[in-house]
Structures are given as structure tokens and as C-alpha cells.
PDB file of N, CA and C in Angstrom:
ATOM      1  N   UNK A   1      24.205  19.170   0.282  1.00  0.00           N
ATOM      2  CA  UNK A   1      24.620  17.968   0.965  1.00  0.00           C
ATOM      3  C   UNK A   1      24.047  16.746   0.248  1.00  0.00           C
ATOM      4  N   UNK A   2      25.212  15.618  -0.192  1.00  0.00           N
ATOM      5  CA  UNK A   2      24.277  14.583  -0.566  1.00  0.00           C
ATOM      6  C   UNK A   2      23.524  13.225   0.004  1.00  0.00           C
ATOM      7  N   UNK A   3      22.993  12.834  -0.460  1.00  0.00           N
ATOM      8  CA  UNK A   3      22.088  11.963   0.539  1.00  0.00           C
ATOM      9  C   UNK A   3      22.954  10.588   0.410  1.00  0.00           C
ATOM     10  N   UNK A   4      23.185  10.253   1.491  1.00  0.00           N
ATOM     11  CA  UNK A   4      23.443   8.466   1.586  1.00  0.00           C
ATOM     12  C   UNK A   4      22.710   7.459   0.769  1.00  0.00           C
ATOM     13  N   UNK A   5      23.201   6.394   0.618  1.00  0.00           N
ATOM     14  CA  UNK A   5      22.358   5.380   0.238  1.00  0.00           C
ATOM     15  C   UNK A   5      21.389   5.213   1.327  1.00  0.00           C
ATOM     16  N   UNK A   6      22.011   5.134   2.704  1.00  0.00           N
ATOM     17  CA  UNK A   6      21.027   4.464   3.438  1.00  0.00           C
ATOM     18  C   UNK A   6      20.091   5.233   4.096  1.00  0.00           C
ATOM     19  N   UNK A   7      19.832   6.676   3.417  1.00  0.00           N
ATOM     20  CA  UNK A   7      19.091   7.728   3.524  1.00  0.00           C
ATOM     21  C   UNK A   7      17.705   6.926   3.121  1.00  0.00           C
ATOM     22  N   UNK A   8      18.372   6.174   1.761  1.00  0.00           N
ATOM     23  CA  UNK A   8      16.567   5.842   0.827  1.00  0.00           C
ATOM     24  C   UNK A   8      16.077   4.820   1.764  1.00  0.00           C
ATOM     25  N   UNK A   9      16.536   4.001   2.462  1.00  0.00           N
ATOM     26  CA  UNK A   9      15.681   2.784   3.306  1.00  0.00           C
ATOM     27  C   UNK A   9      15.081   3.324   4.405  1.00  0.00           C
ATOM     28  N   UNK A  10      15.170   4.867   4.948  1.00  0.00           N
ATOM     29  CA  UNK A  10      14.143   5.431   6.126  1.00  0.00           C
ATOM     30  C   UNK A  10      12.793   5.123   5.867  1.00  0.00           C
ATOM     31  N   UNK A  11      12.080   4.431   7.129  1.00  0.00           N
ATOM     32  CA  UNK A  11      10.716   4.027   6.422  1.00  0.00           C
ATOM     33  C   UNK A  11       9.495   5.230   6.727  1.00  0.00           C
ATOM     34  N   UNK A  12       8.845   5.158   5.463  1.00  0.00           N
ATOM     35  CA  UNK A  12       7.997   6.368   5.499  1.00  0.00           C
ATOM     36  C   UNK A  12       7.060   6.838   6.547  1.00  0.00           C
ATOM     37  N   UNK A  13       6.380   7.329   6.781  1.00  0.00           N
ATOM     38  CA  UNK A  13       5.236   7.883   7.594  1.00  0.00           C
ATOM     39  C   UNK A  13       3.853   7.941   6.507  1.00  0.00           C
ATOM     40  N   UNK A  14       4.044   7.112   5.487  1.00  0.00           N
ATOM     41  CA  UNK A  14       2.921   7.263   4.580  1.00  0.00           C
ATOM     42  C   UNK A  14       2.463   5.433   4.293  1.00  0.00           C
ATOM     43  N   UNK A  15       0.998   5.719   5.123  1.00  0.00           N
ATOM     44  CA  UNK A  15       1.149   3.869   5.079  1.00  0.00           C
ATOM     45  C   UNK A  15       0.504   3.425   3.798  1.00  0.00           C
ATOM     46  N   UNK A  16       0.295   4.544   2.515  1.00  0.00           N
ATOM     47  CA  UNK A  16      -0.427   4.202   1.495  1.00  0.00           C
ATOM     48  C   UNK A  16       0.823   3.776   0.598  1.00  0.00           C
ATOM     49  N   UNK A  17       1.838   4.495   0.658  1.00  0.00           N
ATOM     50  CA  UNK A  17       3.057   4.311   0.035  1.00  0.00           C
ATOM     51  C   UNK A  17       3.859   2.806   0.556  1.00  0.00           C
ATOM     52  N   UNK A  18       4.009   2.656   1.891  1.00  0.00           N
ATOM     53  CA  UNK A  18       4.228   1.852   2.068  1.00  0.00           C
ATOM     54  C   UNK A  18       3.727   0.192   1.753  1.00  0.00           C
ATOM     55  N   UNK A  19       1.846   0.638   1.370  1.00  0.00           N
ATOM     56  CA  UNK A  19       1.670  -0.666   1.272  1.00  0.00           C
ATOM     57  C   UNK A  19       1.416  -1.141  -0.406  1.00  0.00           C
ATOM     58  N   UNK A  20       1.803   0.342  -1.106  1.00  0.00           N
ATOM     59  CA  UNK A  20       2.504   0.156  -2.177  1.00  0.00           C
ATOM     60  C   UNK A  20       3.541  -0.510  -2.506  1.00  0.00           C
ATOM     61  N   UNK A  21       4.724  -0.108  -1.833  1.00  0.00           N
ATOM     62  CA  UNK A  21       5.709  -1.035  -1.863  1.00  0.00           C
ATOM     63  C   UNK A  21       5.765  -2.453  -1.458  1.00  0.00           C
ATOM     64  N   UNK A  22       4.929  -2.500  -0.362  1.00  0.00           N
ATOM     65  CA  UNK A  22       4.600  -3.780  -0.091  1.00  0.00           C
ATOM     66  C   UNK A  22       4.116  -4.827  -1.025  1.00  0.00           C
ATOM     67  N   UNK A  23       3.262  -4.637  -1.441  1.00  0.00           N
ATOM     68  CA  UNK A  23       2.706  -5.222  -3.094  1.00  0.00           C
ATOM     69  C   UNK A  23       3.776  -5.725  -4.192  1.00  0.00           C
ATOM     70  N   UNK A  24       4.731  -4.388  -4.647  1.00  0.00           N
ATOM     71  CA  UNK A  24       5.639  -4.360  -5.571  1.00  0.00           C
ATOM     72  C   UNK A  24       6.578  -5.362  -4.920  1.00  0.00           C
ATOM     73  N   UNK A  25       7.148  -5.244  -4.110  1.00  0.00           N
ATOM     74  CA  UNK A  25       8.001  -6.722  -3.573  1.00  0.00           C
ATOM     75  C   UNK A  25       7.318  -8.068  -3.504  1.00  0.00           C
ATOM     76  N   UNK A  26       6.184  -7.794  -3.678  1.00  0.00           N
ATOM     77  CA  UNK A  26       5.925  -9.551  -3.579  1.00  0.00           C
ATOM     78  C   UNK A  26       5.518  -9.859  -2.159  1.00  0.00           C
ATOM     79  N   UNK A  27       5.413  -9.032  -1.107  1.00  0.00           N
ATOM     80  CA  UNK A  27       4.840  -9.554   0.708  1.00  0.00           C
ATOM     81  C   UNK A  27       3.606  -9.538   0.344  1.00  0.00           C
ATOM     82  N   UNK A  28       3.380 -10.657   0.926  1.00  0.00           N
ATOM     83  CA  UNK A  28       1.976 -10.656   1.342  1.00  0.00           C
ATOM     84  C   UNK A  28       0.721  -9.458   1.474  1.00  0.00           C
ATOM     85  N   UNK A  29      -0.610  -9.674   1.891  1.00  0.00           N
ATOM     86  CA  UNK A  29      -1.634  -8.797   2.028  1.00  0.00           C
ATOM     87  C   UNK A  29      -1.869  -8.347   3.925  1.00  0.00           C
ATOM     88  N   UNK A  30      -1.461  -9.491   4.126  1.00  0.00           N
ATOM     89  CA  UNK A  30      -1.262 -10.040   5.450  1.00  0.00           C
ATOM     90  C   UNK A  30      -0.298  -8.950   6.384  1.00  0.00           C
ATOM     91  N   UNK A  31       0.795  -8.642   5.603  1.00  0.00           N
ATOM     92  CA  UNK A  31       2.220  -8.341   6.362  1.00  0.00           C
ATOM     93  C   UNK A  31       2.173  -6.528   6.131  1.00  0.00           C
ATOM     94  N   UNK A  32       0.567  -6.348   6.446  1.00  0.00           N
ATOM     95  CA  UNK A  32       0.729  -5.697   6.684  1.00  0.00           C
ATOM     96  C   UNK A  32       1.011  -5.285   8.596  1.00  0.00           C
ATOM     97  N   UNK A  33       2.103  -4.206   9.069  1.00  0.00           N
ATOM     98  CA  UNK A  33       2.406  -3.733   9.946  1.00  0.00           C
ATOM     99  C   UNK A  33       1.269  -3.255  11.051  1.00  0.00           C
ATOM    100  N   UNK A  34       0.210  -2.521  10.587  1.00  0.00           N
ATOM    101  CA  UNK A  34      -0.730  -1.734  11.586  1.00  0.00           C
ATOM    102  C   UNK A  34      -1.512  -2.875  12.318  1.00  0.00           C
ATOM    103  N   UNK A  35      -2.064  -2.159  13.000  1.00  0.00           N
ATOM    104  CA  UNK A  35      -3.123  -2.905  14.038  1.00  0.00           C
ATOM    105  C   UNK A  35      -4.599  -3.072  13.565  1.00  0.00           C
ATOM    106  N   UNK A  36      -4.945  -3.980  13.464  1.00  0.00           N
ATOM    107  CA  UNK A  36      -6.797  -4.044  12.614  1.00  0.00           C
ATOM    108  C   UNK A  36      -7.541  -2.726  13.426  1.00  0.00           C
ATOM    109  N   UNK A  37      -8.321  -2.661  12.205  1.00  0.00           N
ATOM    110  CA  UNK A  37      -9.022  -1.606  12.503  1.00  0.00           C
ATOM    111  C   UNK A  37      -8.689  -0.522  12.740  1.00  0.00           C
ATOM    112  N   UNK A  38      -7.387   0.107  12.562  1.00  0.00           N
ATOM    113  CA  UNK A  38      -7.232   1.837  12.614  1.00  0.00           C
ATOM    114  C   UNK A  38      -6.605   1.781  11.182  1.00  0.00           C
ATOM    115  N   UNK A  39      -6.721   3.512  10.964  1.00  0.00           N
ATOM    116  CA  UNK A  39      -7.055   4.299   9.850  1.00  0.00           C
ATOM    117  C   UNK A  39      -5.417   3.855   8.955  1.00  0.00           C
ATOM    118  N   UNK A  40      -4.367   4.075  10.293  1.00  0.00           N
ATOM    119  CA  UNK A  40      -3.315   3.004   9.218  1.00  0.00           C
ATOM    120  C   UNK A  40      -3.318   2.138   8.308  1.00  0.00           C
ATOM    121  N   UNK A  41      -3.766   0.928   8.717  1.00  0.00           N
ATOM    122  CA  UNK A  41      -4.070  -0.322   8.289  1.00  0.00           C
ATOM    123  C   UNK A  41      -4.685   0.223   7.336  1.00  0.00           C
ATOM    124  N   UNK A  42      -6.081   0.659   7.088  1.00  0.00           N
ATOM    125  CA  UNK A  42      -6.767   0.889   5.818  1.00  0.00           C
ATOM    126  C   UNK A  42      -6.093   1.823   4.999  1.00  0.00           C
ATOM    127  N   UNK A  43      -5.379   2.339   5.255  1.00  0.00           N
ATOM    128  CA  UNK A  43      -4.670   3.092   4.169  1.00  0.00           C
ATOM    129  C   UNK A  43      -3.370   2.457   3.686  1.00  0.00           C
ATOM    130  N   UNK A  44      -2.583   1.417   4.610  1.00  0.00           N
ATOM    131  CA  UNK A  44      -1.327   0.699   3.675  1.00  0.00           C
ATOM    132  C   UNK A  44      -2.478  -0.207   3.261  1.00  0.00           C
ATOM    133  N   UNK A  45      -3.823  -0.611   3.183  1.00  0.00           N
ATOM    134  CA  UNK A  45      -4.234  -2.032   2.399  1.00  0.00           C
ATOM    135  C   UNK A  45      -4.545  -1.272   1.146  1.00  0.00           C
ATOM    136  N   UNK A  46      -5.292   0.353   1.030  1.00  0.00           N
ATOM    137  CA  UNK A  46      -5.601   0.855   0.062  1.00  0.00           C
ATOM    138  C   UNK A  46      -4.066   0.860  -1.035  1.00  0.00           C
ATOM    139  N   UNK A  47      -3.221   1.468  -0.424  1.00  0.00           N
ATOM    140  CA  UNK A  47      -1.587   1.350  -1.130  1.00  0.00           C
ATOM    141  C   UNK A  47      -1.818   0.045  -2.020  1.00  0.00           C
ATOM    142  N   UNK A  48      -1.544  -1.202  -0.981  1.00  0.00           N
ATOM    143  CA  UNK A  48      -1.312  -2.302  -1.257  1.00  0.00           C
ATOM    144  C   UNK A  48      -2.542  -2.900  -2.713  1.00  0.00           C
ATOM    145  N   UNK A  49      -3.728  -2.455  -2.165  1.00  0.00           N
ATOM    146  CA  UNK A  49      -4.837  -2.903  -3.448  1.00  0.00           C
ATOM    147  C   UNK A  49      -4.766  -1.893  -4.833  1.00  0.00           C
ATOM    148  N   UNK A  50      -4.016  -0.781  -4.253  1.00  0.00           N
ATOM    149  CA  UNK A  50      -4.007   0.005  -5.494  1.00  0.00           C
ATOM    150  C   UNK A  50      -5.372   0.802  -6.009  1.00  0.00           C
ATOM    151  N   UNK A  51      -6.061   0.968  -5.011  1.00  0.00           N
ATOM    152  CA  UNK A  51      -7.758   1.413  -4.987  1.00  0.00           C
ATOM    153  C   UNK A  51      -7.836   2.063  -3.993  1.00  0.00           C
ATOM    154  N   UNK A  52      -8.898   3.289  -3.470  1.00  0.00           N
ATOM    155  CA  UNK A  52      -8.824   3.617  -2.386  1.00  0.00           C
ATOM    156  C   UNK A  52     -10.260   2.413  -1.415  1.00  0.00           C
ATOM    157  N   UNK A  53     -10.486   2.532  -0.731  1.00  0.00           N
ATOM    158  CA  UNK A  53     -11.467   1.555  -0.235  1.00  0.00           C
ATOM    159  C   UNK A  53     -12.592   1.835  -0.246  1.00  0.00           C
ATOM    160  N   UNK A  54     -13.308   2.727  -0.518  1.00  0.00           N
ATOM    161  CA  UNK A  54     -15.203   3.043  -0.745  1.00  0.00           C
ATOM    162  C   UNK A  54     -15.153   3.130  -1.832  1.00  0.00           C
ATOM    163  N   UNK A  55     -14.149   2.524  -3.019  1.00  0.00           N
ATOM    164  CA  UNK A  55     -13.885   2.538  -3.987  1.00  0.00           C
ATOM    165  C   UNK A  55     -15.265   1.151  -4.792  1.00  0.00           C
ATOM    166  N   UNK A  56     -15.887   1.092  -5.699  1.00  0.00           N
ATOM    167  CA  UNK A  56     -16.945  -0.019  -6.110  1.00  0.00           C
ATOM    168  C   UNK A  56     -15.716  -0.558  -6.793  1.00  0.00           C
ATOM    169  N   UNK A  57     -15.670  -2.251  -6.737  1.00  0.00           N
ATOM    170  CA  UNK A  57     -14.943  -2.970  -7.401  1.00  0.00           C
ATOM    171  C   UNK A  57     -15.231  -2.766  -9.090  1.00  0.00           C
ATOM    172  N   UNK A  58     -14.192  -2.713  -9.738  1.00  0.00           N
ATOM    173  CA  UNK A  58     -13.891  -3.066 -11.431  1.00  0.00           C
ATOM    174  C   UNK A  58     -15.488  -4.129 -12.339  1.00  0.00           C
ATOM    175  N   UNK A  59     -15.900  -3.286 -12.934  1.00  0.00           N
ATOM    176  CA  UNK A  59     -16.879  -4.097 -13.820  1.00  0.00           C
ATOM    177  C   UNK A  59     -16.105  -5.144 -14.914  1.00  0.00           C
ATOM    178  N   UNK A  60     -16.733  -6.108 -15.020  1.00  0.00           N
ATOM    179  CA  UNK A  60     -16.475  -6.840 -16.131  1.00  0.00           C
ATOM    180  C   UNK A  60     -16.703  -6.110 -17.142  1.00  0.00           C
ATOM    181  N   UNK A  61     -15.660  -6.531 -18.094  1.00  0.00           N
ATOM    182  CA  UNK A  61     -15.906  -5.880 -19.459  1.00  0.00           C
ATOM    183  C   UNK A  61     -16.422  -6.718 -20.588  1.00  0.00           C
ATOM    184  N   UNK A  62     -17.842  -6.263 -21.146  1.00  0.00           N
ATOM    185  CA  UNK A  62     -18.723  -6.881 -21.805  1.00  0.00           C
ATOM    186  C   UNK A  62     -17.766  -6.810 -23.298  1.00  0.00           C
ATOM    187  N   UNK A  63     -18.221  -8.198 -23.846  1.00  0.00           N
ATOM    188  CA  UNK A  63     -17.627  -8.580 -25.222  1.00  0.00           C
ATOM    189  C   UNK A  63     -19.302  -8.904 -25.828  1.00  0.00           C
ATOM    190  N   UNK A  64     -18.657  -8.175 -27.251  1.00  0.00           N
ATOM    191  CA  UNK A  64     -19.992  -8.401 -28.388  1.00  0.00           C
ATOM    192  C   UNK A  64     -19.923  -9.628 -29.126  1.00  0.00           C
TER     193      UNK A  64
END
């Protein structure tokens, strides 16, 4: 059976993916959907930052 187009716009159940996509379009950090403070939210912001979150931020990279 083949899939519809409007098969691909079902929105996921994966809020890391989602706040992947979120990013790649250009929305905001903000827009994200969940409610502060549950495990949602931190996982579409992880999507969205592209890091997981107990993650240590990126070192500068030393020049000689």
C-alpha cells in the first residue's frame, strides 16, 4: 500500500525529532509545544539544541 503525501505531515510522538525539525525551519526556541518542566519539553529543546542536556557546553578551540 502506498503512503499519501499527507501521511508525511502526521506529527511524531518523538519530541527530540520534533524539536529537530523545529530548529531546521527556522521557529523559534520558544515554540516549543510542551509544558515547562516535563521530560517532553527537555527532550524537543535537546532535538532543537542538537545536544543532549547534561551534555558540558563546546570548548573553545585554542589557536597557536
Amino acid at each position: 500500500m502506498a503512503m499519501s503525501g499527507s501521511d508525511s505531515k502526521k506529527p511524531t510522538s518523538d519530541p527530540v525529532s520534533e524539536g529537530v525539525r523545529a530548529h531546521q525551519r527556522g521557529k523559534p526556541r520558544d515554540a516549543c509545544p510542551y509544558p515547562a518542566k516535563s521530560e517532553q519539553r527537555q527532550q524537543w529543546l535537546e532535538g532543537y539544541d542538537g545536544r543532549p542536556r547534561n551534555s558540558p557546553p563546546d570548548l573553545p578551540i585554542e589557536r597557536s
